[in-house]
Each structure stands twice: as structure tokens, then as C-alpha cells.
PDB file of N, CA and C in Angstrom:
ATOM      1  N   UNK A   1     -23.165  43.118 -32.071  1.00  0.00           N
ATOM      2  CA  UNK A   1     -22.440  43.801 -31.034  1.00  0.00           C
ATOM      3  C   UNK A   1     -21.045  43.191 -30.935  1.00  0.00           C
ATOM      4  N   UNK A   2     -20.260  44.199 -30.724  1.00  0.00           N
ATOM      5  CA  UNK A   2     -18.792  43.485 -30.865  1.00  0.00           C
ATOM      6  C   UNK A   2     -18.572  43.178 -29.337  1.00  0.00           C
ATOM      7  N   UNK A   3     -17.218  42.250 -29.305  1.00  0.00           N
ATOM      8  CA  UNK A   3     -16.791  42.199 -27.916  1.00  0.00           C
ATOM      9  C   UNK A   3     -16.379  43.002 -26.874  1.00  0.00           C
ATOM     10  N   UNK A   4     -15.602  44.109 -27.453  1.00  0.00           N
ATOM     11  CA  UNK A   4     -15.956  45.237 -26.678  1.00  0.00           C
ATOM     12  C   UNK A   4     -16.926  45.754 -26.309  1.00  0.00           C
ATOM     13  N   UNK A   5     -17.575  45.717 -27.048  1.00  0.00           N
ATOM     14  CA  UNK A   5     -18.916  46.421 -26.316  1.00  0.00           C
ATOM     15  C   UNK A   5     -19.572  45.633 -25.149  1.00  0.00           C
ATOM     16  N   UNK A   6     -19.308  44.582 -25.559  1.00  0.00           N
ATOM     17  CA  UNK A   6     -20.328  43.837 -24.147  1.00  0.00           C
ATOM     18  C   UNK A   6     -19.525  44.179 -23.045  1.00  0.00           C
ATOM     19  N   UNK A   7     -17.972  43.814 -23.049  1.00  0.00           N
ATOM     20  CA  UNK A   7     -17.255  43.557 -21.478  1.00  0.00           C
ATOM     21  C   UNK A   7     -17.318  45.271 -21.287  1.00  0.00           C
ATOM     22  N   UNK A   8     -17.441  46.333 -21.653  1.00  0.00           N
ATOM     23  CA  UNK A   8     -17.433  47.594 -21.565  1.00  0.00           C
ATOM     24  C   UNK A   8     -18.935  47.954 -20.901  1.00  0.00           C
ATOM     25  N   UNK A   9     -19.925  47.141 -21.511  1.00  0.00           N
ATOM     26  CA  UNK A   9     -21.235  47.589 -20.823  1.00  0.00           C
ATOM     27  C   UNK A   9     -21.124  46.598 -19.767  1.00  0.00           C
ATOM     28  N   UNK A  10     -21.018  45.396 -19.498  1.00  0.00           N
ATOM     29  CA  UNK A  10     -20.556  44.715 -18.157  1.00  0.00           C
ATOM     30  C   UNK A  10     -19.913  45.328 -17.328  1.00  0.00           C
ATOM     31  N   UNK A  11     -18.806  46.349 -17.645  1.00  0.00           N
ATOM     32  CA  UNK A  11     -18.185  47.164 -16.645  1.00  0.00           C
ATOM     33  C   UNK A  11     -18.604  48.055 -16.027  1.00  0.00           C
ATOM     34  N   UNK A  12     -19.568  49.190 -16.564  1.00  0.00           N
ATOM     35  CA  UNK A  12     -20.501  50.003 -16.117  1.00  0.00           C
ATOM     36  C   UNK A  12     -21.491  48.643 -15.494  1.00  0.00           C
ATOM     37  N   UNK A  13     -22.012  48.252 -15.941  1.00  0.00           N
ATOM     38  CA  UNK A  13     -22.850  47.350 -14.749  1.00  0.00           C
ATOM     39  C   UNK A  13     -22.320  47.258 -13.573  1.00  0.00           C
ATOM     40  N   UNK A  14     -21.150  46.262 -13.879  1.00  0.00           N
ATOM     41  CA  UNK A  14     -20.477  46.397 -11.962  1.00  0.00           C
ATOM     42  C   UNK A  14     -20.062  47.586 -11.542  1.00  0.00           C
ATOM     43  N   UNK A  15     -20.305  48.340 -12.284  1.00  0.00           N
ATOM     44  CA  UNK A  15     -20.044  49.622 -11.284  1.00  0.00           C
ATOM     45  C   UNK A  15     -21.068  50.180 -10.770  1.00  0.00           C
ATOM     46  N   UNK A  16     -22.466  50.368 -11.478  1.00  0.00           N
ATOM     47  CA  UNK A  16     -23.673  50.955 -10.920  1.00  0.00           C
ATOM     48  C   UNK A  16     -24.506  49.942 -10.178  1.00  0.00           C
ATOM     49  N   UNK A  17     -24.000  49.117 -10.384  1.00  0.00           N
ATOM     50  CA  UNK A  17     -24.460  47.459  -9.195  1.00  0.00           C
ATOM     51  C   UNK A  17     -23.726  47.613  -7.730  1.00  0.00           C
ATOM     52  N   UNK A  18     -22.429  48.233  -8.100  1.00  0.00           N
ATOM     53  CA  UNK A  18     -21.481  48.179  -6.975  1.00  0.00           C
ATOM     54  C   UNK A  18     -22.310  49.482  -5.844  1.00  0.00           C
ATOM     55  N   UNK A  19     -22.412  50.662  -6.919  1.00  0.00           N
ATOM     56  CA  UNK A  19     -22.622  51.387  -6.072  1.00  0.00           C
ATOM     57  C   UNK A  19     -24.117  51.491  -5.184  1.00  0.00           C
ATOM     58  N   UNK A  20     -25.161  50.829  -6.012  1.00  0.00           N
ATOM     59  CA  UNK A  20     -26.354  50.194  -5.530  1.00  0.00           C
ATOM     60  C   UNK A  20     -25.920  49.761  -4.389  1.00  0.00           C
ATOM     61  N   UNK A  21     -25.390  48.732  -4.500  1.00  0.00           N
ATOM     62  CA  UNK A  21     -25.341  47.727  -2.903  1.00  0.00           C
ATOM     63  C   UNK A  21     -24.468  48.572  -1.868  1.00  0.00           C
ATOM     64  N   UNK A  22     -23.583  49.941  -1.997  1.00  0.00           N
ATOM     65  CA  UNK A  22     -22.832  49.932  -1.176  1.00  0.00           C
ATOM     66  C   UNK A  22     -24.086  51.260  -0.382  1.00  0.00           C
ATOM     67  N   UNK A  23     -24.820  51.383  -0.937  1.00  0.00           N
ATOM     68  CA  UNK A  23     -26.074  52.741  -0.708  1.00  0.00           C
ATOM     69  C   UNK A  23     -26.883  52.004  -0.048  1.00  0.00           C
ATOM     70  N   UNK A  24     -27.570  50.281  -0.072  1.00  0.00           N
ATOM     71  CA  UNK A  24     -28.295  49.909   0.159  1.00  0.00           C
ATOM     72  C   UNK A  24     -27.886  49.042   1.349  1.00  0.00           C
ATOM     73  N   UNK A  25     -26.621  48.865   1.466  1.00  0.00           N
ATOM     74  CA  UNK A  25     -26.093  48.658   2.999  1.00  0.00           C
ATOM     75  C   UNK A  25     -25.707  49.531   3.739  1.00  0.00           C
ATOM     76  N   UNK A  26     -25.300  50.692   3.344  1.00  0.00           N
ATOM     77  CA  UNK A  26     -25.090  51.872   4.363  1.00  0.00           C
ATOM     78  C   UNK A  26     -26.718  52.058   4.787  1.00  0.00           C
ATOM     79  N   UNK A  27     -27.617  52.045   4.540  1.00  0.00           N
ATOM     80  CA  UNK A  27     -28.911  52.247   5.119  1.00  0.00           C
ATOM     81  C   UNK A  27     -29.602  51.399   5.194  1.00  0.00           C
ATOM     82  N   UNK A  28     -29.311  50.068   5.345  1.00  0.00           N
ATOM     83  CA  UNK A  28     -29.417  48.839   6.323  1.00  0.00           C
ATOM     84  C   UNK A  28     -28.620  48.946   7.637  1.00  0.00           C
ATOM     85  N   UNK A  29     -27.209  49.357   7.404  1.00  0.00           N
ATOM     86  CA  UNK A  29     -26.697  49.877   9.077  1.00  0.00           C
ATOM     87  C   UNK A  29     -27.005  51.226   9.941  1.00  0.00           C
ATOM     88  N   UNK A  30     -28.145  51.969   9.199  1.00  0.00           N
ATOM     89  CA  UNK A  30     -28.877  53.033  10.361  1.00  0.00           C
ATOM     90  C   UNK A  30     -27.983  54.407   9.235  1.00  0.00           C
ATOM     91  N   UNK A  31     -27.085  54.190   8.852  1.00  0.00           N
ATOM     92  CA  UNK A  31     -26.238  55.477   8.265  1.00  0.00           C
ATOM     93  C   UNK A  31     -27.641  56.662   7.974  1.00  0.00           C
ATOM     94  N   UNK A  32     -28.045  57.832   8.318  1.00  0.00           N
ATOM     95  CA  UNK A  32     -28.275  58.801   7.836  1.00  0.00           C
ATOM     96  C   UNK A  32     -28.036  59.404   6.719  1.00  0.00           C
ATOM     97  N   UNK A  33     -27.238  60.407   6.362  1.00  0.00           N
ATOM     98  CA  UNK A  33     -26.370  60.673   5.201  1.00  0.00           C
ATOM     99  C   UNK A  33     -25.174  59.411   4.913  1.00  0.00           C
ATOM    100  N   UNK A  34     -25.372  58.704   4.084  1.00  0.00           N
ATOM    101  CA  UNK A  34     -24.317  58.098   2.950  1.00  0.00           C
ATOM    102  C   UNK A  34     -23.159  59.163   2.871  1.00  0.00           C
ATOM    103  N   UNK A  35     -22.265  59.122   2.880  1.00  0.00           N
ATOM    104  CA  UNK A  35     -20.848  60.118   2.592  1.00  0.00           C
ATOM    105  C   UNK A  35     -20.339  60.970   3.362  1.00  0.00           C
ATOM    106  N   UNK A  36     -21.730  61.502   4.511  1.00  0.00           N
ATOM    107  CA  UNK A  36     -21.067  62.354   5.708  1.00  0.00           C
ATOM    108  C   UNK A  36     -19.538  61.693   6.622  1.00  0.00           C
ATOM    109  N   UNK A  37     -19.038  62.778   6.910  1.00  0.00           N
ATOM    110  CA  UNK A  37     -18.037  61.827   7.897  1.00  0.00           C
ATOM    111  C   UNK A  37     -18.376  61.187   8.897  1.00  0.00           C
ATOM    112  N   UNK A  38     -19.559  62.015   9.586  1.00  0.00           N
ATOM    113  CA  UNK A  38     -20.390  61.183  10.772  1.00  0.00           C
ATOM    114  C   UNK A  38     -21.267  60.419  10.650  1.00  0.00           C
ATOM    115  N   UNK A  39     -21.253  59.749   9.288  1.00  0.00           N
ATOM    116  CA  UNK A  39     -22.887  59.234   9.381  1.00  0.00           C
ATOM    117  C   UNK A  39     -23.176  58.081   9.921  1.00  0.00           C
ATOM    118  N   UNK A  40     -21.935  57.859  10.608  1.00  0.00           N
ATOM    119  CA  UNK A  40     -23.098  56.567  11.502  1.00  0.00           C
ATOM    120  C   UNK A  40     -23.262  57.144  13.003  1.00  0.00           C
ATOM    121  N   UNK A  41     -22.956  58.241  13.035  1.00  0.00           N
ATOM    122  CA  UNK A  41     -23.864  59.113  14.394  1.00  0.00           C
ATOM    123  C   UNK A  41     -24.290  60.214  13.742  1.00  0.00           C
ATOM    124  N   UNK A  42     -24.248  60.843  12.559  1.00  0.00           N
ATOM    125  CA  UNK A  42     -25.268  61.989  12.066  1.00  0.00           C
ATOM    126  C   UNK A  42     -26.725  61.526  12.144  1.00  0.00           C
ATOM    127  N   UNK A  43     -27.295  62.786  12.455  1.00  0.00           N
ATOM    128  CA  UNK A  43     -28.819  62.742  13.167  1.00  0.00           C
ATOM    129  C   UNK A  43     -29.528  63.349  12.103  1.00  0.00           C
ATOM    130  N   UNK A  44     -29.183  63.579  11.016  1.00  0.00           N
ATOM    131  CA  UNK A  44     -29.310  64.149   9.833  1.00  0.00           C
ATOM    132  C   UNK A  44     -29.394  65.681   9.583  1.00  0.00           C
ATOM    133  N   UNK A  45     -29.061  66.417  10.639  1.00  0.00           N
ATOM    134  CA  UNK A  45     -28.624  67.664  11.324  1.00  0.00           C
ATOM    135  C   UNK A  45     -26.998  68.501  11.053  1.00  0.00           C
ATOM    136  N   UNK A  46     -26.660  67.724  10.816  1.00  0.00           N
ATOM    137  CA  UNK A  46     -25.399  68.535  10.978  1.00  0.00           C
ATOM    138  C   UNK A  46     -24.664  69.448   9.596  1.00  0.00           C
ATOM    139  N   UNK A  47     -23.901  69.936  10.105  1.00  0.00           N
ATOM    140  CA  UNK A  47     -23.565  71.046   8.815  1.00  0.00           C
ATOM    141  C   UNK A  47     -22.160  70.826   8.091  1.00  0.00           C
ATOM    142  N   UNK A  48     -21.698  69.625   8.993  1.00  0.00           N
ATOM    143  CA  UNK A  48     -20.517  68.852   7.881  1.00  0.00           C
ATOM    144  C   UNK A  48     -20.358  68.305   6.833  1.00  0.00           C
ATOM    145  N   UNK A  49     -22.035  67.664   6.388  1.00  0.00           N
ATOM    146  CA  UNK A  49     -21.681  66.902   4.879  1.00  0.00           C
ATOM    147  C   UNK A  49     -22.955  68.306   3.944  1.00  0.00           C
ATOM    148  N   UNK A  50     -22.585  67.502   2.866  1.00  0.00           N
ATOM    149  CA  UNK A  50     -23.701  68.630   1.940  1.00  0.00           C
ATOM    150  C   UNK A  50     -25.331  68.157   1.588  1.00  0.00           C
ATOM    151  N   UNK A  51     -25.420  67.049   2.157  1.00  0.00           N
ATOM    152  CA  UNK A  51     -27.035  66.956   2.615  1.00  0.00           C
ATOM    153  C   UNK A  51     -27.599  67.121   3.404  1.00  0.00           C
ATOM    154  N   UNK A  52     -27.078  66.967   4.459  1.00  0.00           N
ATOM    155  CA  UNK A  52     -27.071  67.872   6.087  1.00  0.00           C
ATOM    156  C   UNK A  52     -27.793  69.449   5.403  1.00  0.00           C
ATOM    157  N   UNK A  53     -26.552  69.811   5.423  1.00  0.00           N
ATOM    158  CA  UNK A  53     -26.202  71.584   5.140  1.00  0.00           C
ATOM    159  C   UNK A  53     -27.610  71.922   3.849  1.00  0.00           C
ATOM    160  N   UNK A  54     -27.609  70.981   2.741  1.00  0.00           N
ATOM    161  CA  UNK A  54     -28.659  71.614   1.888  1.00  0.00           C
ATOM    162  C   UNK A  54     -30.076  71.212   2.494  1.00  0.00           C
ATOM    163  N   UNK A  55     -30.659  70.594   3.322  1.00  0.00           N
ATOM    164  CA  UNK A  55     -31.407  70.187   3.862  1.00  0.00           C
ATOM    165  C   UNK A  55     -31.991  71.440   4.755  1.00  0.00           C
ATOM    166  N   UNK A  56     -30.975  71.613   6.039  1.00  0.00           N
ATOM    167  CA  UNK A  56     -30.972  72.956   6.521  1.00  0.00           C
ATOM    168  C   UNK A  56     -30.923  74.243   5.826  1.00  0.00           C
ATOM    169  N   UNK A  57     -30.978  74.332   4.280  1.00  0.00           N
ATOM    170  CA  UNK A  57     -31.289  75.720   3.682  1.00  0.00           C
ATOM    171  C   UNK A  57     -32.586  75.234   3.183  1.00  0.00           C
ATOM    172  N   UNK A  58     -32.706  74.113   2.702  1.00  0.00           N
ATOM    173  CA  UNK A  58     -34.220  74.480   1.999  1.00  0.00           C
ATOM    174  C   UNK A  58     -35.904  74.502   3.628  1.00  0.00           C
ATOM    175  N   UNK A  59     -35.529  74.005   4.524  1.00  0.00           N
ATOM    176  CA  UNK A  59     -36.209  74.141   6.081  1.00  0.00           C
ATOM    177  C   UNK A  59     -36.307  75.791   5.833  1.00  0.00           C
ATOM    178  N   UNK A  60     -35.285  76.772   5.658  1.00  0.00           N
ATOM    179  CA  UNK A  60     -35.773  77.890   6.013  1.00  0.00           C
ATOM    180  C   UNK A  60     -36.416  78.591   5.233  1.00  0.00           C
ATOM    181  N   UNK A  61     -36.740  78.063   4.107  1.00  0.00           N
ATOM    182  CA  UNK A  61     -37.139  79.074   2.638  1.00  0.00           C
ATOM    183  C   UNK A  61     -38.706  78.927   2.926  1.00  0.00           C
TER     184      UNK A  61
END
């Protein structure tokens, strides 16, 4: 394996590491939806983010 390749797959690591921990502390602080604008008062109800909203279409099917 050349040297590029390692610091290149190290880089994708800290990135899918990064985004792990930033998912796994937003829902250690209560967050509902991750990415909503409200989500640290979304009730998981609302029709502002797109898990909200797809949530509320698949309830009615």
C-alpha cells in the first residue's frame, strides 16, 4: 500500500468517525431529528425538517 493510500483512507476515517460522534451527541442531548432547525425542541412532529415531514406521510399510508 502506498502512502497515499493510507493518509487518504485515514481521512475518510476522520470523517465517518467525525460524523459518528457528532449523531451520537446530538442524541445524548435529547435532539429528536439530527438536522431539523428545531431539534432541540422538535417533538418529532413537525413539518420543517424532512424526517418530521416523511414520518408524517408514511403514518397515513
Amino acid at each position: 500500500m502506498e502512502p497515499i493510500d493510507i493518509i487518504v483512507l485515514f481521512i475518510i476515517a476522520l470523517v465517518v468517525g467525525g460524523a459518528i460522534y457528532y449523531i451520537i451527541r446530538a442524541k445524548l442531548r435529547g435532539q429528536k431529528c439530527i438536522g431539523c432547525p428545531d431539534a432541540k425542541t422538535c417533538l418529532g412532529n413537525c413539518s420543517s425538517c424532512h424526517a418530521c415531514s416523511y414520518r408524517e406521510e408514511n403514518k397515513e399510508k
